[in-house]
PDB file of N, CA and C in Angstrom:
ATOM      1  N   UNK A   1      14.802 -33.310  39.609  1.00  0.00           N
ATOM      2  CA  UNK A   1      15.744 -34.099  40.360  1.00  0.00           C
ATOM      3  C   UNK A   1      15.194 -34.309  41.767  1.00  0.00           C
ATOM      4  N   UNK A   2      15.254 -35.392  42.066  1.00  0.00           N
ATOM      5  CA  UNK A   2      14.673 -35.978  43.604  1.00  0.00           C
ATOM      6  C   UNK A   2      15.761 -35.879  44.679  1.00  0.00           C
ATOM      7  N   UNK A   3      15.725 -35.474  45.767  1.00  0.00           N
ATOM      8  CA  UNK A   3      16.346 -35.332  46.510  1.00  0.00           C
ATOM      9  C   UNK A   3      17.171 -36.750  47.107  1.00  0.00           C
ATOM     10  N   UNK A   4      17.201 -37.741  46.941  1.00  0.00           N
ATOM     11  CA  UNK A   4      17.827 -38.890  47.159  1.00  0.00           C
ATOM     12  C   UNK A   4      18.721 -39.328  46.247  1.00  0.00           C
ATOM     13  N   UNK A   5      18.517 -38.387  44.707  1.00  0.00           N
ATOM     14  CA  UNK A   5      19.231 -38.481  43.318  1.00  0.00           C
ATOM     15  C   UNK A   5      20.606 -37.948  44.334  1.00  0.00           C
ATOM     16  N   UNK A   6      20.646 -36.634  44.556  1.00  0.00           N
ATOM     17  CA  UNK A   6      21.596 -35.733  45.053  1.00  0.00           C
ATOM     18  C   UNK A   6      22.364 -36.463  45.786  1.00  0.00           C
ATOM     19  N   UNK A   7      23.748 -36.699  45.625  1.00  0.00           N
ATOM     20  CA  UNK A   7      25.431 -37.210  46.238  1.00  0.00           C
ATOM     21  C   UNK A   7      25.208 -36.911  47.288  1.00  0.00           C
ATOM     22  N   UNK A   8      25.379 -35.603  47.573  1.00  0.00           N
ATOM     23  CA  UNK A   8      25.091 -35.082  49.312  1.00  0.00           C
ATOM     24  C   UNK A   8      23.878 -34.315  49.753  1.00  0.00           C
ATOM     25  N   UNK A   9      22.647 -35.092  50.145  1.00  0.00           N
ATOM     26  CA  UNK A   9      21.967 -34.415  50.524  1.00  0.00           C
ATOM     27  C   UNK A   9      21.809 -33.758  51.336  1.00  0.00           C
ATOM     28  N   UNK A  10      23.110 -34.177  52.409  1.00  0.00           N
ATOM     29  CA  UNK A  10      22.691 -32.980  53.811  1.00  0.00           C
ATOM     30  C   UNK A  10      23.211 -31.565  53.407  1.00  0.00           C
ATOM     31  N   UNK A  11      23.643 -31.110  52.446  1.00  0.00           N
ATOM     32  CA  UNK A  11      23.557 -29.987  52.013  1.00  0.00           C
ATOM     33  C   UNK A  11      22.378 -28.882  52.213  1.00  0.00           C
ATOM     34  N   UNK A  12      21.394 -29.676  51.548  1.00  0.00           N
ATOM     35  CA  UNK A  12      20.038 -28.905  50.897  1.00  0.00           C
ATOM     36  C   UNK A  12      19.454 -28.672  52.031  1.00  0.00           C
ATOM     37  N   UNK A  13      18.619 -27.123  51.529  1.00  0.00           N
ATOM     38  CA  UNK A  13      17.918 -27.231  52.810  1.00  0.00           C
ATOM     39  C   UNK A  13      16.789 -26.098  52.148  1.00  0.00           C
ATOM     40  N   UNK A  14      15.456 -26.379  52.435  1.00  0.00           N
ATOM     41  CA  UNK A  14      14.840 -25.137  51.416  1.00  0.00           C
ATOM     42  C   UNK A  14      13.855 -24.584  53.220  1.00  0.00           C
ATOM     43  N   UNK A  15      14.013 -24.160  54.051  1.00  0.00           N
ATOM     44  CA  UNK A  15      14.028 -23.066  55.266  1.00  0.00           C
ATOM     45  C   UNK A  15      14.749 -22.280  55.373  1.00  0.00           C
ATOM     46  N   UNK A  16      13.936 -21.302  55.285  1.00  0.00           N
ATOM     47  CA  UNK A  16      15.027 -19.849  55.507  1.00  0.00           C
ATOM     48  C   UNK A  16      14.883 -19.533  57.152  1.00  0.00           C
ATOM     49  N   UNK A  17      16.257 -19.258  57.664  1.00  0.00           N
ATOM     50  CA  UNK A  17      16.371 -18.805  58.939  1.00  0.00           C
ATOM     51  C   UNK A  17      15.819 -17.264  59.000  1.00  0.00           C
ATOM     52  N   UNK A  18      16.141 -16.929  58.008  1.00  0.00           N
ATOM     53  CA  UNK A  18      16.162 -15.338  58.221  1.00  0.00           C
ATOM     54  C   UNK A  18      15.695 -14.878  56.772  1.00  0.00           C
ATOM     55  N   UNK A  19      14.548 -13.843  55.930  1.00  0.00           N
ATOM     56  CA  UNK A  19      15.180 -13.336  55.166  1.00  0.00           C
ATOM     57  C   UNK A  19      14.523 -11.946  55.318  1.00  0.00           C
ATOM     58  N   UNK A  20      15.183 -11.058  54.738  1.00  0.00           N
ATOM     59  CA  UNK A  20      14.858  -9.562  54.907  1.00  0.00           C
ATOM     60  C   UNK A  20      15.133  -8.453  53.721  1.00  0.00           C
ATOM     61  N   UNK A  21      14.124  -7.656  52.627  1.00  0.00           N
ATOM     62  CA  UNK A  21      13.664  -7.395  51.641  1.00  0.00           C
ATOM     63  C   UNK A  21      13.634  -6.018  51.961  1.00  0.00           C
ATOM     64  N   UNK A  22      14.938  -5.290  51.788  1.00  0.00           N
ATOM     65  CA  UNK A  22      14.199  -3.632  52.435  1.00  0.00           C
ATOM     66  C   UNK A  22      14.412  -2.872  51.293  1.00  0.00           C
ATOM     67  N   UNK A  23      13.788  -1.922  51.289  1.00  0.00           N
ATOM     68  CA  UNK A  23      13.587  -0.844  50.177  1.00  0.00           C
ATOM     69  C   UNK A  23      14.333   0.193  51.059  1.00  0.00           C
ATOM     70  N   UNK A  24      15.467   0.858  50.353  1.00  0.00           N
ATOM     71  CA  UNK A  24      15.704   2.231  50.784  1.00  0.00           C
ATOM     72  C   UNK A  24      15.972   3.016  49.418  1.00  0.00           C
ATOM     73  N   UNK A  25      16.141   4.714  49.863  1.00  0.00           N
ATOM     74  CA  UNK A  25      16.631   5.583  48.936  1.00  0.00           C
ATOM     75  C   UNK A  25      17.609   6.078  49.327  1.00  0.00           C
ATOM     76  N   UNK A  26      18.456   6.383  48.331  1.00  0.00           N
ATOM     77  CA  UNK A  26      19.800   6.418  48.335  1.00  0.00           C
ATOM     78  C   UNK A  26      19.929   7.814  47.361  1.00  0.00           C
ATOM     79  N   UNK A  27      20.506   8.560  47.699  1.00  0.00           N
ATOM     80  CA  UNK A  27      20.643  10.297  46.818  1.00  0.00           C
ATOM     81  C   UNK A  27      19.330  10.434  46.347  1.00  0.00           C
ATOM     82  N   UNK A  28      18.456  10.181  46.324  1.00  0.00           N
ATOM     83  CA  UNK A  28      16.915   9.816  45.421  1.00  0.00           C
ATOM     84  C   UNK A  28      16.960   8.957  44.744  1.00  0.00           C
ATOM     85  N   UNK A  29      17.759   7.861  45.148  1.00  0.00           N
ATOM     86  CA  UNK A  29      17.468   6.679  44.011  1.00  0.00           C
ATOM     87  C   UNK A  29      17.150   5.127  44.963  1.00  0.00           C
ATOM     88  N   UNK A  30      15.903   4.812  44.416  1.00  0.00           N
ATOM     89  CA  UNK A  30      15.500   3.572  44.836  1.00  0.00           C
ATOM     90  C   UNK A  30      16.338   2.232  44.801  1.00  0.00           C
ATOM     91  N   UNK A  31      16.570   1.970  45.937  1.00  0.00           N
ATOM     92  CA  UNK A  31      17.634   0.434  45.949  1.00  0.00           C
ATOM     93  C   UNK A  31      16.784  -0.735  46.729  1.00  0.00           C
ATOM     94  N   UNK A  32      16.727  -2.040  45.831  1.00  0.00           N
ATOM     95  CA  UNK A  32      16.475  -3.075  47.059  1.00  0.00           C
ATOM     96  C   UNK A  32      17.872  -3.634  47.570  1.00  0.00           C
ATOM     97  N   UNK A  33      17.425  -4.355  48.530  1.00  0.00           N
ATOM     98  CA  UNK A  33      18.897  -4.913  49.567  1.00  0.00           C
ATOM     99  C   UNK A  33      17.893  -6.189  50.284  1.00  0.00           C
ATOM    100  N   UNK A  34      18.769  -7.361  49.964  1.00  0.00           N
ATOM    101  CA  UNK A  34      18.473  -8.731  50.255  1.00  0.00           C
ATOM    102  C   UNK A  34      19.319  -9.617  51.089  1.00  0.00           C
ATOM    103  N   UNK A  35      18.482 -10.286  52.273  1.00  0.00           N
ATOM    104  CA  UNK A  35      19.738 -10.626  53.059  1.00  0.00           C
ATOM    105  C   UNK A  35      19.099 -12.142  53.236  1.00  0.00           C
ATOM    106  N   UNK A  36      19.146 -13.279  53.075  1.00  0.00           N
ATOM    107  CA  UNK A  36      18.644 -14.093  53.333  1.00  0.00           C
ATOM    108  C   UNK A  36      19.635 -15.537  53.325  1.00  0.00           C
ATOM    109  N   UNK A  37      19.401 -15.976  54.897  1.00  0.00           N
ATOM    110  CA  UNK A  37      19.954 -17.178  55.214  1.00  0.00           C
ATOM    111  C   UNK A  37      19.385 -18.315  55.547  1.00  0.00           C
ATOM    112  N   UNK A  38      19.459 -19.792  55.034  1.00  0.00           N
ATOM    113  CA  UNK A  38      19.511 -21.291  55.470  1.00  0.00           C
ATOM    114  C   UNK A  38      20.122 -21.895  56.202  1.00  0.00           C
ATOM    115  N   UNK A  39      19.728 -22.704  57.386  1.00  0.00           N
ATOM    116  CA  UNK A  39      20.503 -23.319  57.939  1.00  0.00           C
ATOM    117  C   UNK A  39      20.440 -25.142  57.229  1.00  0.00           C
ATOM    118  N   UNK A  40      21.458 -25.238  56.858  1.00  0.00           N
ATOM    119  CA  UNK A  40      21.589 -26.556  56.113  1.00  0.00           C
ATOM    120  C   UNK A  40      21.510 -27.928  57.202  1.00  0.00           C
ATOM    121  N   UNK A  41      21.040 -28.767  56.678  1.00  0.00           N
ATOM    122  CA  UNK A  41      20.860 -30.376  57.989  1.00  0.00           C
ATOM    123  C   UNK A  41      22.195 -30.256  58.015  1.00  0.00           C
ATOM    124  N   UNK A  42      23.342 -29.775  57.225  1.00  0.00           N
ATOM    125  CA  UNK A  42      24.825 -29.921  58.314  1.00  0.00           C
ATOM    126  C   UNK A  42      25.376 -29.277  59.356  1.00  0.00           C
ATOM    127  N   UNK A  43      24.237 -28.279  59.468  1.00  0.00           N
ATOM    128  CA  UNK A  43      24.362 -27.167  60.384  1.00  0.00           C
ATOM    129  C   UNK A  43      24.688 -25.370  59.942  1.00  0.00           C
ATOM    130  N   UNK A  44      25.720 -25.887  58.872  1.00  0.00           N
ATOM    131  CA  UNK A  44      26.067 -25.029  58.448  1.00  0.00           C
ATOM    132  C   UNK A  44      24.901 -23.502  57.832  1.00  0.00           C
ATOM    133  N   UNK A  45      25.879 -22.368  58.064  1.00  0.00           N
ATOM    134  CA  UNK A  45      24.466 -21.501  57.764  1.00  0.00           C
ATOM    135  C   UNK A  45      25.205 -20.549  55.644  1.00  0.00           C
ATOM    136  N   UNK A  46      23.847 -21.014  55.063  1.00  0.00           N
ATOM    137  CA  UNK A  46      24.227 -20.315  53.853  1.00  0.00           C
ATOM    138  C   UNK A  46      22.960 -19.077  53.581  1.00  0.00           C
ATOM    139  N   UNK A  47      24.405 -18.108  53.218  1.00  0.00           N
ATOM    140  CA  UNK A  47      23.704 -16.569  53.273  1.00  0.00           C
ATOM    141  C   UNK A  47      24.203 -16.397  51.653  1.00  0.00           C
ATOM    142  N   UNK A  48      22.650 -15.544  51.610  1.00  0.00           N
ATOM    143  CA  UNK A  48      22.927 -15.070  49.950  1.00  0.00           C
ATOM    144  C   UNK A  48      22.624 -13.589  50.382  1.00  0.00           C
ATOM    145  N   UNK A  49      23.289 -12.518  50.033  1.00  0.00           N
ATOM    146  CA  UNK A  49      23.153 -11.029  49.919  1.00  0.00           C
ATOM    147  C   UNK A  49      23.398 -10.344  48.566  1.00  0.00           C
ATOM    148  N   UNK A  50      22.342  -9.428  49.013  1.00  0.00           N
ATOM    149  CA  UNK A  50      22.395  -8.158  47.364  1.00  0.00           C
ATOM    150  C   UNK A  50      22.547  -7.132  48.085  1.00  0.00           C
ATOM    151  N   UNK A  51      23.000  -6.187  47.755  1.00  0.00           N
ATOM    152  CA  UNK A  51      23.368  -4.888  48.047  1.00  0.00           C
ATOM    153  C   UNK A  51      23.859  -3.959  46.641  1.00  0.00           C
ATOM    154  N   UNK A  52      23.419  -3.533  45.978  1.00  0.00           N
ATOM    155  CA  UNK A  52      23.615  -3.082  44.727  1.00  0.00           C
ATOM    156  C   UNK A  52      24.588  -1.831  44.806  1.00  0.00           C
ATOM    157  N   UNK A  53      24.640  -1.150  45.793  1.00  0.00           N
ATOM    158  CA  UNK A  53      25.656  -0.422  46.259  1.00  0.00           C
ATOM    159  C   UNK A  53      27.247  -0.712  46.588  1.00  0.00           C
ATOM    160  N   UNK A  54      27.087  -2.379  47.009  1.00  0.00           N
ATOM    161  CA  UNK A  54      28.297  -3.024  47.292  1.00  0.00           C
ATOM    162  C   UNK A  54      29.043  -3.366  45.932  1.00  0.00           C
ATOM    163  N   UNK A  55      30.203  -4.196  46.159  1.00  0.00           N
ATOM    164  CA  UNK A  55      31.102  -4.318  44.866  1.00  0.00           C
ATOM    165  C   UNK A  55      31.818  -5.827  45.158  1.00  0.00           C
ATOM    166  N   UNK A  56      31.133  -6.917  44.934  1.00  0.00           N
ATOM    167  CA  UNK A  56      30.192  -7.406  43.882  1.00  0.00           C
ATOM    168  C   UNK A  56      28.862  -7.007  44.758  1.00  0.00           C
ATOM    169  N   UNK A  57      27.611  -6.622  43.837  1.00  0.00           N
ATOM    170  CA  UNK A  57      26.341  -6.607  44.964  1.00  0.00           C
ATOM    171  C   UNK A  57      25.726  -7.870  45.018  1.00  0.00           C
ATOM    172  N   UNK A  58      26.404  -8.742  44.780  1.00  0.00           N
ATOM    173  CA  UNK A  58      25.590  -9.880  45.387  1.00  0.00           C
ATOM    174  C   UNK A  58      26.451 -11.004  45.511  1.00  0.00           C
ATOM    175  N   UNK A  59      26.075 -11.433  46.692  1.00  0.00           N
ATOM    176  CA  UNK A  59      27.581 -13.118  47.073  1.00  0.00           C
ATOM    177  C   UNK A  59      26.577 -14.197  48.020  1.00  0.00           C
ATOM    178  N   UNK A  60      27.226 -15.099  48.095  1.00  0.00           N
ATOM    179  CA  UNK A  60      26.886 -15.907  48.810  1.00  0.00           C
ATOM    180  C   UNK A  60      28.272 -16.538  49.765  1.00  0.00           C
ATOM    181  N   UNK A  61      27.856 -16.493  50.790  1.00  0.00           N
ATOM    182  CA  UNK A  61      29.054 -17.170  52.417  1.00  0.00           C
ATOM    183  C   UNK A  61      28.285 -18.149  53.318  1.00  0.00           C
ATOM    184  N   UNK A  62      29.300 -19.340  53.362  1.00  0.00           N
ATOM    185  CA  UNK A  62      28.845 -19.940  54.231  1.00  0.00           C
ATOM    186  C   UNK A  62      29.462 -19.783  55.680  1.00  0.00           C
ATOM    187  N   UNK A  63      28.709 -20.413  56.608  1.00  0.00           N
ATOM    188  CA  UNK A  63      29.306 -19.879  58.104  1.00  0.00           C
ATOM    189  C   UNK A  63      29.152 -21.257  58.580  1.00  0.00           C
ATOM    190  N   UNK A  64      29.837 -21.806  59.399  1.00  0.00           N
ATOM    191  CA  UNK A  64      30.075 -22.465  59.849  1.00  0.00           C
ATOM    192  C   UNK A  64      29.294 -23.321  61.072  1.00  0.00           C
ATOM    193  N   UNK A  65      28.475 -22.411  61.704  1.00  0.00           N
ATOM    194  CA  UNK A  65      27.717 -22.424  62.718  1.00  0.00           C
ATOM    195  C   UNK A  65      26.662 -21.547  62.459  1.00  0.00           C
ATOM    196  N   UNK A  66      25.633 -21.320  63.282  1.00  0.00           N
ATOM    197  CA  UNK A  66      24.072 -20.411  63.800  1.00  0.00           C
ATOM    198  C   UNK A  66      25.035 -19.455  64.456  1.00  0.00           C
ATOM    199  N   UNK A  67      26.050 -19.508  65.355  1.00  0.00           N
ATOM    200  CA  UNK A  67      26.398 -18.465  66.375  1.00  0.00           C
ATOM    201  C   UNK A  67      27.902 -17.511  65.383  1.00  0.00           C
ATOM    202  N   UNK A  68      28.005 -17.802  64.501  1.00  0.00           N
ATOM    203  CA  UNK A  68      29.020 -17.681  63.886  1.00  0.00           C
ATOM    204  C   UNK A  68      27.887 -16.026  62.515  1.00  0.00           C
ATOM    205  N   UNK A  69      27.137 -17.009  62.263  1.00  0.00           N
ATOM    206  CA  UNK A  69      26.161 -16.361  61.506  1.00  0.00           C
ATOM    207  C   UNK A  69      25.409 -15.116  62.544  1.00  0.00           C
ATOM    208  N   UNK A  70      24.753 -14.955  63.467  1.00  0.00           N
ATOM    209  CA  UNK A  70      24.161 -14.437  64.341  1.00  0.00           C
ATOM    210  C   UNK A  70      25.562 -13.106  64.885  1.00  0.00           C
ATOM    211  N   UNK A  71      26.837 -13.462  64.850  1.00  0.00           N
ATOM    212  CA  UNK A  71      27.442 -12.690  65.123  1.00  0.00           C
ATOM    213  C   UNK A  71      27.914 -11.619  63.818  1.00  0.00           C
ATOM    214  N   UNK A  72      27.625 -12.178  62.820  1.00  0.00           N
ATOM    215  CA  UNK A  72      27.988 -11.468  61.577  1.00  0.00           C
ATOM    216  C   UNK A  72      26.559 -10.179  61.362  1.00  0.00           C
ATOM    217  N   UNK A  73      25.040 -11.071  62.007  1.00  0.00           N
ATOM    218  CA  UNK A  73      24.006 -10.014  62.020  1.00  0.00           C
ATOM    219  C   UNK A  73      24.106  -9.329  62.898  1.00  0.00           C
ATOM    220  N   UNK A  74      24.909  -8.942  64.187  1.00  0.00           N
ATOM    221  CA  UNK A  74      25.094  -8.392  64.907  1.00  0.00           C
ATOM    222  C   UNK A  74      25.985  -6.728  64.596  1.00  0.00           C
ATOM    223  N   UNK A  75      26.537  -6.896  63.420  1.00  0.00           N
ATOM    224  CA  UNK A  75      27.433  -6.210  62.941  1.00  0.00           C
ATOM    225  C   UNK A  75      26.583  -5.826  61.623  1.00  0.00           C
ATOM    226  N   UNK A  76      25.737  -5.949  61.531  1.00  0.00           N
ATOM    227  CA  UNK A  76      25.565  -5.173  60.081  1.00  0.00           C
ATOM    228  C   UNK A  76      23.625  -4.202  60.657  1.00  0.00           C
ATOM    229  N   UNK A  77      24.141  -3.491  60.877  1.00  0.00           N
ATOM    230  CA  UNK A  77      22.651  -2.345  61.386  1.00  0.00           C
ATOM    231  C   UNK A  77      22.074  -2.609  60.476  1.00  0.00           C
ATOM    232  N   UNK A  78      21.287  -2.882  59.566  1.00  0.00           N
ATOM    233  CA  UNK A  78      20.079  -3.236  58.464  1.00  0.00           C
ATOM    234  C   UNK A  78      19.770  -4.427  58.512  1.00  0.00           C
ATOM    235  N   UNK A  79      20.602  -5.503  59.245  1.00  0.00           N
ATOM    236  CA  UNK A  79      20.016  -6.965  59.526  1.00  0.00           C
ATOM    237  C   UNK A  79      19.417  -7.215  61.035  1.00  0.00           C
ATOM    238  N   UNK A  80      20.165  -6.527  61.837  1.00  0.00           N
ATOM    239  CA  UNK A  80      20.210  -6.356  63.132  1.00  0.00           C
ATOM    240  C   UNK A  80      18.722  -6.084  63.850  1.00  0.00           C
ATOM    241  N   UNK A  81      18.017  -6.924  64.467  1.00  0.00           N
ATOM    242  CA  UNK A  81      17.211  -6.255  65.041  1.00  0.00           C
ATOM    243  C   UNK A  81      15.436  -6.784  64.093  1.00  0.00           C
ATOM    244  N   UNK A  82      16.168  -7.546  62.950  1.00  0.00           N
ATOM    245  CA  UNK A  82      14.597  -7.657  62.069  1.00  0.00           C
ATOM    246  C   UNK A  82      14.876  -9.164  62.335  1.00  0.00           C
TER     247      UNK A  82
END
């Protein structure tokens, strides 16, 4: 599918603002944890996360803004700072 096929293209966006791949252990057990966000040509920012520990471990949220998004990494110590 060609991108001009697509109804709304300002959706799409294949740049990642951010993404971050960490390995930790957990009681002795190996977990990955995935945090990775797009900022779409509408501005809008779409985040996909895994957390296999969480419940669902994996979602996707959109944010509304860069500063909206940036304040949500501000709050989570494992995004913070990479």
């Amino acid at each position: 599918m060609k991108l001009a096929d697509i109804e709304n293209a300002a959706l799409y966006s294949n740049q990642a603002i951010r993404s971050i791949v960490e390995e930790i252990f957990i009681e002795g057990e190996r977990l990955l944890r995935i945090h990775t966000a797009w900022q779409l040509k509408n501005g809008q920012i779409l985040l996909y996360e895994y957390s296999p520990r969480n419940s669902p471990p994996s979602n996707f949220c959109i944010y509304d803004c860069l500063d909206d998004y940036n304040e949500l990494c501000h709050e989570l110590d494992w995004v913070h700072g990479k």
